[in-house]
Protein backbone atom coordinates (compact mmCIF):
# COMPACT_ATOMS: atom_id res chain seq x y z
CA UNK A 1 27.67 38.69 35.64
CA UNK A 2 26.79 40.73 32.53
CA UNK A 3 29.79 41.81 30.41
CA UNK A 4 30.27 43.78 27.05
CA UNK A 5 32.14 41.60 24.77
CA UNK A 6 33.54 44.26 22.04
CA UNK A 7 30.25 45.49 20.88
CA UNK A 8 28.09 42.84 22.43
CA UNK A 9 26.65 42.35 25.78
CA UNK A 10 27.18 38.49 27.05
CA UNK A 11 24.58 37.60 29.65
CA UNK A 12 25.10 33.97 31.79
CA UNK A 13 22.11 31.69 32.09
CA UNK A 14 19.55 33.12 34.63
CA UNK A 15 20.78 36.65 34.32
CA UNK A 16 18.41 39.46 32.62
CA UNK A 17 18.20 43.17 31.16
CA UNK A 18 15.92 44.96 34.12
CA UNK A 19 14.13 47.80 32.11
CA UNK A 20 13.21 50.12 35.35
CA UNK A 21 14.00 50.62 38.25
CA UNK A 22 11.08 48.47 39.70
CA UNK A 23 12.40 45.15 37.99
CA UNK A 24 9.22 44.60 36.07
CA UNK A 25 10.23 44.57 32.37
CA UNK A 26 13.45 42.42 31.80
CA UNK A 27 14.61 40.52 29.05
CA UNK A 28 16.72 37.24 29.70
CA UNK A 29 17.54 33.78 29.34
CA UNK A 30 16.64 30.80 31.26
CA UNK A 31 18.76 27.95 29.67
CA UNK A 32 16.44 26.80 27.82
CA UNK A 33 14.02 29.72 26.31
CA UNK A 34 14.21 33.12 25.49
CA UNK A 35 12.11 35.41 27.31
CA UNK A 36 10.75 38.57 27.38
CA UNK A 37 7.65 39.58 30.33
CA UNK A 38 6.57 42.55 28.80
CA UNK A 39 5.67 43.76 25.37
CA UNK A 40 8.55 46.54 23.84
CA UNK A 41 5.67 48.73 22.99
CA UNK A 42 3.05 48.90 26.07
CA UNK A 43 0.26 47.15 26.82
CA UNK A 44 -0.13 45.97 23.55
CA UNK A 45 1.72 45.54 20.62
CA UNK A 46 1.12 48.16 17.86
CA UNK A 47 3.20 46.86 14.93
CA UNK A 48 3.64 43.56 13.41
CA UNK A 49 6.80 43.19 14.73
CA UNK A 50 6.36 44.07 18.41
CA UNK A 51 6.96 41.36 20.95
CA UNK A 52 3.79 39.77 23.00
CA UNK A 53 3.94 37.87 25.76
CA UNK A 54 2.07 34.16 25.51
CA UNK A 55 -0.22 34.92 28.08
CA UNK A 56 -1.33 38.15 26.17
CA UNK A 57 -1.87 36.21 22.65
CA UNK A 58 -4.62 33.92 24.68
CA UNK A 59 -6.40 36.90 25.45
CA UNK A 60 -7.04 37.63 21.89
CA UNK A 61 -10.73 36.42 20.60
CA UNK A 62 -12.91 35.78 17.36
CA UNK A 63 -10.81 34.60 14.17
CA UNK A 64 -7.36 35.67 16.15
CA UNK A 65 -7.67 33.23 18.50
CA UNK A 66 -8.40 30.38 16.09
CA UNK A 67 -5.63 31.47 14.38
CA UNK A 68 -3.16 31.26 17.40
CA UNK A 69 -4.67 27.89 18.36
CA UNK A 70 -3.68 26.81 15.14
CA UNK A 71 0.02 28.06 15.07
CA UNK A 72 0.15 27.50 18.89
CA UNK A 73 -0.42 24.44 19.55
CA UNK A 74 -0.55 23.51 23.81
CA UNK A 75 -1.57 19.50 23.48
CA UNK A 76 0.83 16.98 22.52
CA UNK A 77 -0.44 17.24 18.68
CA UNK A 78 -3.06 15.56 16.90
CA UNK A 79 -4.58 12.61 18.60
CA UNK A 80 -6.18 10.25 15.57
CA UNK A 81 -5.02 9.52 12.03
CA UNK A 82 -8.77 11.42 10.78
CA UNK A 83 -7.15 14.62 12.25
CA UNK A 84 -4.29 15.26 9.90
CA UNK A 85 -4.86 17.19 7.03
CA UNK A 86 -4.17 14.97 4.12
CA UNK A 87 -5.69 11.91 5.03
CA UNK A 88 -9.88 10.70 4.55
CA UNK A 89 -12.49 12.36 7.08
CA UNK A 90 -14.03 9.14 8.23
CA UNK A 91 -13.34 5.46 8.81
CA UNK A 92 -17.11 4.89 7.73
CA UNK A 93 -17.24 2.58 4.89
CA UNK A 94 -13.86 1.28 4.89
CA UNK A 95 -13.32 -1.86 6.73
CA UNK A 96 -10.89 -3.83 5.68
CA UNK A 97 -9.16 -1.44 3.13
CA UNK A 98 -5.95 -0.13 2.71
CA UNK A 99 -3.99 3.19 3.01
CA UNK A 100 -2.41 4.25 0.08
CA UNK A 101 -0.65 7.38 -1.25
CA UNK A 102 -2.98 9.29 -4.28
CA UNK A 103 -2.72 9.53 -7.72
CA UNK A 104 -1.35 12.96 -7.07
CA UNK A 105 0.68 12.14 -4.55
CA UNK A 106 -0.74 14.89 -2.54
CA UNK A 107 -2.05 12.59 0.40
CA UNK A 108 -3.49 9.39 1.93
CA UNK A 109 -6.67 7.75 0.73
CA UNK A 110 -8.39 4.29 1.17
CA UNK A 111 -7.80 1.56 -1.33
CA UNK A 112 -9.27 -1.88 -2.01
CA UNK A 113 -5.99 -3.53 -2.66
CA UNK A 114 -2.04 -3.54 -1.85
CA UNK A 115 0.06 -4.85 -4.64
CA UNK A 116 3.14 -6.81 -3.36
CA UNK A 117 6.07 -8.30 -4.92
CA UNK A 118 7.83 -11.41 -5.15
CA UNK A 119 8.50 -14.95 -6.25
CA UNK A 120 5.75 -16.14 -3.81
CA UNK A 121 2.74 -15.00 -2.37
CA UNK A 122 1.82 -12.56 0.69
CA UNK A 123 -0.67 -14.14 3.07
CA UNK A 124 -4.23 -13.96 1.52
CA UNK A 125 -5.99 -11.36 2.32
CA UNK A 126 -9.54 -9.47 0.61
CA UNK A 127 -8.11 -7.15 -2.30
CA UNK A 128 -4.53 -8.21 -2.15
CA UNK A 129 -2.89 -8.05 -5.60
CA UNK A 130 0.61 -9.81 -5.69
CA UNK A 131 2.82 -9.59 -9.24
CA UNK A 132 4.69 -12.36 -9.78
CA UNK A 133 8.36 -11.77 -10.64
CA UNK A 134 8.91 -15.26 -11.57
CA UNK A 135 6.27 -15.43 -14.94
CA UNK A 136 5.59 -11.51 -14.74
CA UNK A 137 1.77 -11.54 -14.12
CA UNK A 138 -0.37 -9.94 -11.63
CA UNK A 139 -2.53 -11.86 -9.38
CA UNK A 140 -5.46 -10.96 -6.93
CA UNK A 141 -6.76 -13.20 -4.01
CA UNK A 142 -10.52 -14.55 -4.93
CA UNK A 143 -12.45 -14.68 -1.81
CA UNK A 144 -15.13 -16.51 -3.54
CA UNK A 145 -13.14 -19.01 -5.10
CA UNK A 146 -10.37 -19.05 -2.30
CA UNK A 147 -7.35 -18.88 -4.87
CA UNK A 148 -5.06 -16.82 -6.39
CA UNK A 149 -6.11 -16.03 -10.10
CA UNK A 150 -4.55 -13.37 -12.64
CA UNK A 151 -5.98 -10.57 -12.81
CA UNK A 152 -6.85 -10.88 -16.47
CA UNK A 153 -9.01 -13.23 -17.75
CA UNK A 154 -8.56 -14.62 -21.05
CA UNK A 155 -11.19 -16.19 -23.90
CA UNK A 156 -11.52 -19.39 -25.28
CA UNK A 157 -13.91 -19.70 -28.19
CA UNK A 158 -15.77 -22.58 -29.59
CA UNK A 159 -18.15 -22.67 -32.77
CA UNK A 160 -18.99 -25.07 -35.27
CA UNK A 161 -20.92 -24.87 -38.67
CA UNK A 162 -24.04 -26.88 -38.90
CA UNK A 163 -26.29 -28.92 -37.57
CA UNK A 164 -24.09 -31.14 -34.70
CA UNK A 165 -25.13 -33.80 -32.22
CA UNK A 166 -22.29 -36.30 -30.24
CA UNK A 167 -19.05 -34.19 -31.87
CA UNK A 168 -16.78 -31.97 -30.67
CA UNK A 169 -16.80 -28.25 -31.70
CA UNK A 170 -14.23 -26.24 -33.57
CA UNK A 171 -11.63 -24.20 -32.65
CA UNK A 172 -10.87 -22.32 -35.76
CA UNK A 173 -10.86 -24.19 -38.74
CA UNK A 174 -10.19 -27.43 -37.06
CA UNK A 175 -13.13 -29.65 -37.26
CA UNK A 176 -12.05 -32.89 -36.02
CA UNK A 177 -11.91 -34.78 -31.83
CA UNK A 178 -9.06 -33.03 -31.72
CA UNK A 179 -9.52 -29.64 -31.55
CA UNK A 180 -8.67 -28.68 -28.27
CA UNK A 181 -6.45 -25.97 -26.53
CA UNK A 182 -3.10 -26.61 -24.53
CA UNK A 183 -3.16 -25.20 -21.27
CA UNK A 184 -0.34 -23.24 -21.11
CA UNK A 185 -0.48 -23.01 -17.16
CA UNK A 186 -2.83 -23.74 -14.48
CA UNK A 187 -5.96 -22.27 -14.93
CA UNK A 188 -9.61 -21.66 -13.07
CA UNK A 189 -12.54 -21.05 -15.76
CA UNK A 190 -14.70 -18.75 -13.97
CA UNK A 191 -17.61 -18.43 -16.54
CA UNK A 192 -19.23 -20.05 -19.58
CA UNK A 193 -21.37 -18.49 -22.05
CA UNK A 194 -23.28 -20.47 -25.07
CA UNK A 195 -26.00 -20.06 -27.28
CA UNK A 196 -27.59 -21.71 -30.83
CA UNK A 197 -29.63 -21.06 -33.75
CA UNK A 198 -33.05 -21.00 -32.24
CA UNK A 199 -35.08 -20.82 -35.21
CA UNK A 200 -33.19 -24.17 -36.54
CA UNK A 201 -31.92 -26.50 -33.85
CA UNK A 202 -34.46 -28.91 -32.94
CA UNK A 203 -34.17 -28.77 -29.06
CA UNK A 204 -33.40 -25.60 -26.89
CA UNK A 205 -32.35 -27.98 -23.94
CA UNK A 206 -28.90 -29.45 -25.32
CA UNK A 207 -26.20 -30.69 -23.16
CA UNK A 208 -22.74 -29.81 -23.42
CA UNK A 209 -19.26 -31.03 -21.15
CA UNK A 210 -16.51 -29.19 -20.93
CA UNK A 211 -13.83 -31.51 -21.31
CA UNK A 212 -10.09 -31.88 -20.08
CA UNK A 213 -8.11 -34.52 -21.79
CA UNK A 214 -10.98 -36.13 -23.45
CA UNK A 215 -12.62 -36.26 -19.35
CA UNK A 216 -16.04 -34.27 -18.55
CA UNK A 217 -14.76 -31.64 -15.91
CA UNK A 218 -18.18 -29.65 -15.59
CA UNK A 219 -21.48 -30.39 -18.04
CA UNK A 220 -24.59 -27.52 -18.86
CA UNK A 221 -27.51 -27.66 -20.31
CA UNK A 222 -29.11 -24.43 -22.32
CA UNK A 223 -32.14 -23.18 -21.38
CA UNK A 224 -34.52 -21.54 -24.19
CA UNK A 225 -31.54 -22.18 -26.71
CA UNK A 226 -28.74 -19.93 -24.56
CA UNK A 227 -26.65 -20.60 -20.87
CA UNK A 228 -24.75 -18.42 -18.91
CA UNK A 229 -22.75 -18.69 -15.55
CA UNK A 230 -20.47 -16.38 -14.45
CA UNK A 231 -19.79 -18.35 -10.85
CA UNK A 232 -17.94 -21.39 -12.56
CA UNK A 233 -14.89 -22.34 -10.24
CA UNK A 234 -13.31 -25.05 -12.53
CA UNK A 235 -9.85 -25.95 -12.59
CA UNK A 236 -7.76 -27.48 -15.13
CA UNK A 237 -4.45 -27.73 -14.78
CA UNK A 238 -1.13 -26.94 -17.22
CA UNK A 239 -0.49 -28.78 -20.43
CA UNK A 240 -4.30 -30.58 -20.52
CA UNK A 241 -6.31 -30.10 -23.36
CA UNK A 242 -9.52 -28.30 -22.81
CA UNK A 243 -12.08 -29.46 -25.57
CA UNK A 244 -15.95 -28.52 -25.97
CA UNK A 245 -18.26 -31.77 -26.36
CA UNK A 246 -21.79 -31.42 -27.32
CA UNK A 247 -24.02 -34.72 -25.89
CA UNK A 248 -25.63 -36.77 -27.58
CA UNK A 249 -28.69 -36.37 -25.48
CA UNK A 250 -32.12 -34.73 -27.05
CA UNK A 251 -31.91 -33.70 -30.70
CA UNK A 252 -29.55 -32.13 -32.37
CA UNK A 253 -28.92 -28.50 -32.46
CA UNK A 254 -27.18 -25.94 -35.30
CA UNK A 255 -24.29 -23.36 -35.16
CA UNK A 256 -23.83 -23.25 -31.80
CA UNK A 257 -21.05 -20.74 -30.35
CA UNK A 258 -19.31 -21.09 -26.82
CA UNK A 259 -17.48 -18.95 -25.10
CA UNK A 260 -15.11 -19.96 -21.91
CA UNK A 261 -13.51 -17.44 -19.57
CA UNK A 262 -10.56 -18.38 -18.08
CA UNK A 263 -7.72 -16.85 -15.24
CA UNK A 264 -4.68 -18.52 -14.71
CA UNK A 265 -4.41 -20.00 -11.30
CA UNK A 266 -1.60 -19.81 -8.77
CA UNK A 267 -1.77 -22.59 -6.60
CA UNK A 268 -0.08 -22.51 -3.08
């Protein structure tokens, strides 16, 4: 039963404020919700602050009703990661990518890659970057060459000075069989680059081997005095020395410059 309580009036669940005498406007609460089955103001409310039933908000049209469909809402919520508001529009395009957080930080876009952690590893996967905690470089799965290889590559140069035919070429100023680079870990070289003076070497066909510890590991020719492949998938592994021979096949050729690109290799 209803009861003033000092200056407020206590009401027990399922009890209600009748309005007139013919019990159609009340005000009361039902244990769970507030409610009110009238407006305070008539038919309709005339001030923002005037109470409306739900029944008489559906009833509203046009740009109204969008609105209160929007605030409103009667489903369960949205139904598909597309419909939120801060993620991509469409799915088209982006197989096999990754959700990531934006360079704002203001919502969710696809990536190609996931960069991961640890002493070892995460399962292989298209785009997955791992950093290494254990030598502190950053790695990325190659699909193509079905290894893990740093995400940098690094340079090796070869040259020599003259005419040259059966000798190994120079690194730097060393001119001698051996002049040669120390792997400092396990590497993949991934492309190869070489060219020579065309006006003075007396073939444009010359063969070259790429050499590790003295041992051909992959051999080229150059064709019209220059070679390039930037497919090579050629391992050689830590503390070998990687040396540039030039053949003794055909005639000899002049200043010729080489240029290896290498990514250190991870191996499983």
């Amino acid at each position: 039963m209803a009861k003033f309580r000092e200056d407020n009036l206590d009401l027990e669940t399922g009890e209600k404020i009748d309005f007139n005498d013919a019990d159609t406007i009340s005000m009361g609460y039902d244990g769970a919700e507030l409610y009110l089955n009238s407006t305070l103001s008539g038919i309709r409310a005339v001030q923002p602050y005037h109470m409306l039933r739900y029944d008489q908000l559906t009833q509203a049209s046009g740009v109204l009703q969008d609105q209160i469909d929007d605030l409103y809402m009667t489903s369960s919520g949205v139904e598909t990661f597309l419909d939120l508001t801060d993620t991509p529009e469409s799915y088209t395009g982006y197989a096999n990518k990754y959700v990531v957080v934006n360079e704002a930080e203001t919502g969710l876009v696809f990536s190609d890659a996931i960069v991961v952690s640890g002493t070892e590893p995460p399962a292989s996967g298209t785009g997955t970057i791992w950093y290494n905690n254990g030598n502190s470089l950053l790695y990325y799965w190659d699909d193509t060459r079905n290894k893990w290889l740093s995400a940098y590559t690094h340079s090796f140069l070869f040259t020599y000075s003259g005419n040259i035919d059966g000798l190994y070429m120079s690194i730097g100023n060393v001119v001698n069989s051996y002049a040669h680079f120390n792997m400092l870990r396990d590497a993949t070289i991934v492309s190869v680059t070489a060219d020579v003076d065309p006006v003075l070497s007396q073939t444009p066909t010359k063969a070259f081997e790429i050499q590790a510890d003295q041992s051909s590991i992959y051999n080229f020719s150059l064709v019209n005095y220059t070679y390039t492949d930037e497919t090579l998938n050629v391992d050689i592994d830590a503390a070998q020395q990687l040396q540039m021979f030039v053949s003794t096949a055909d005639a000899r050729v002049r200043d010729p410059i080489v240029v290896l690109e290498l990514r250190w290799r991870y191996d499983i």
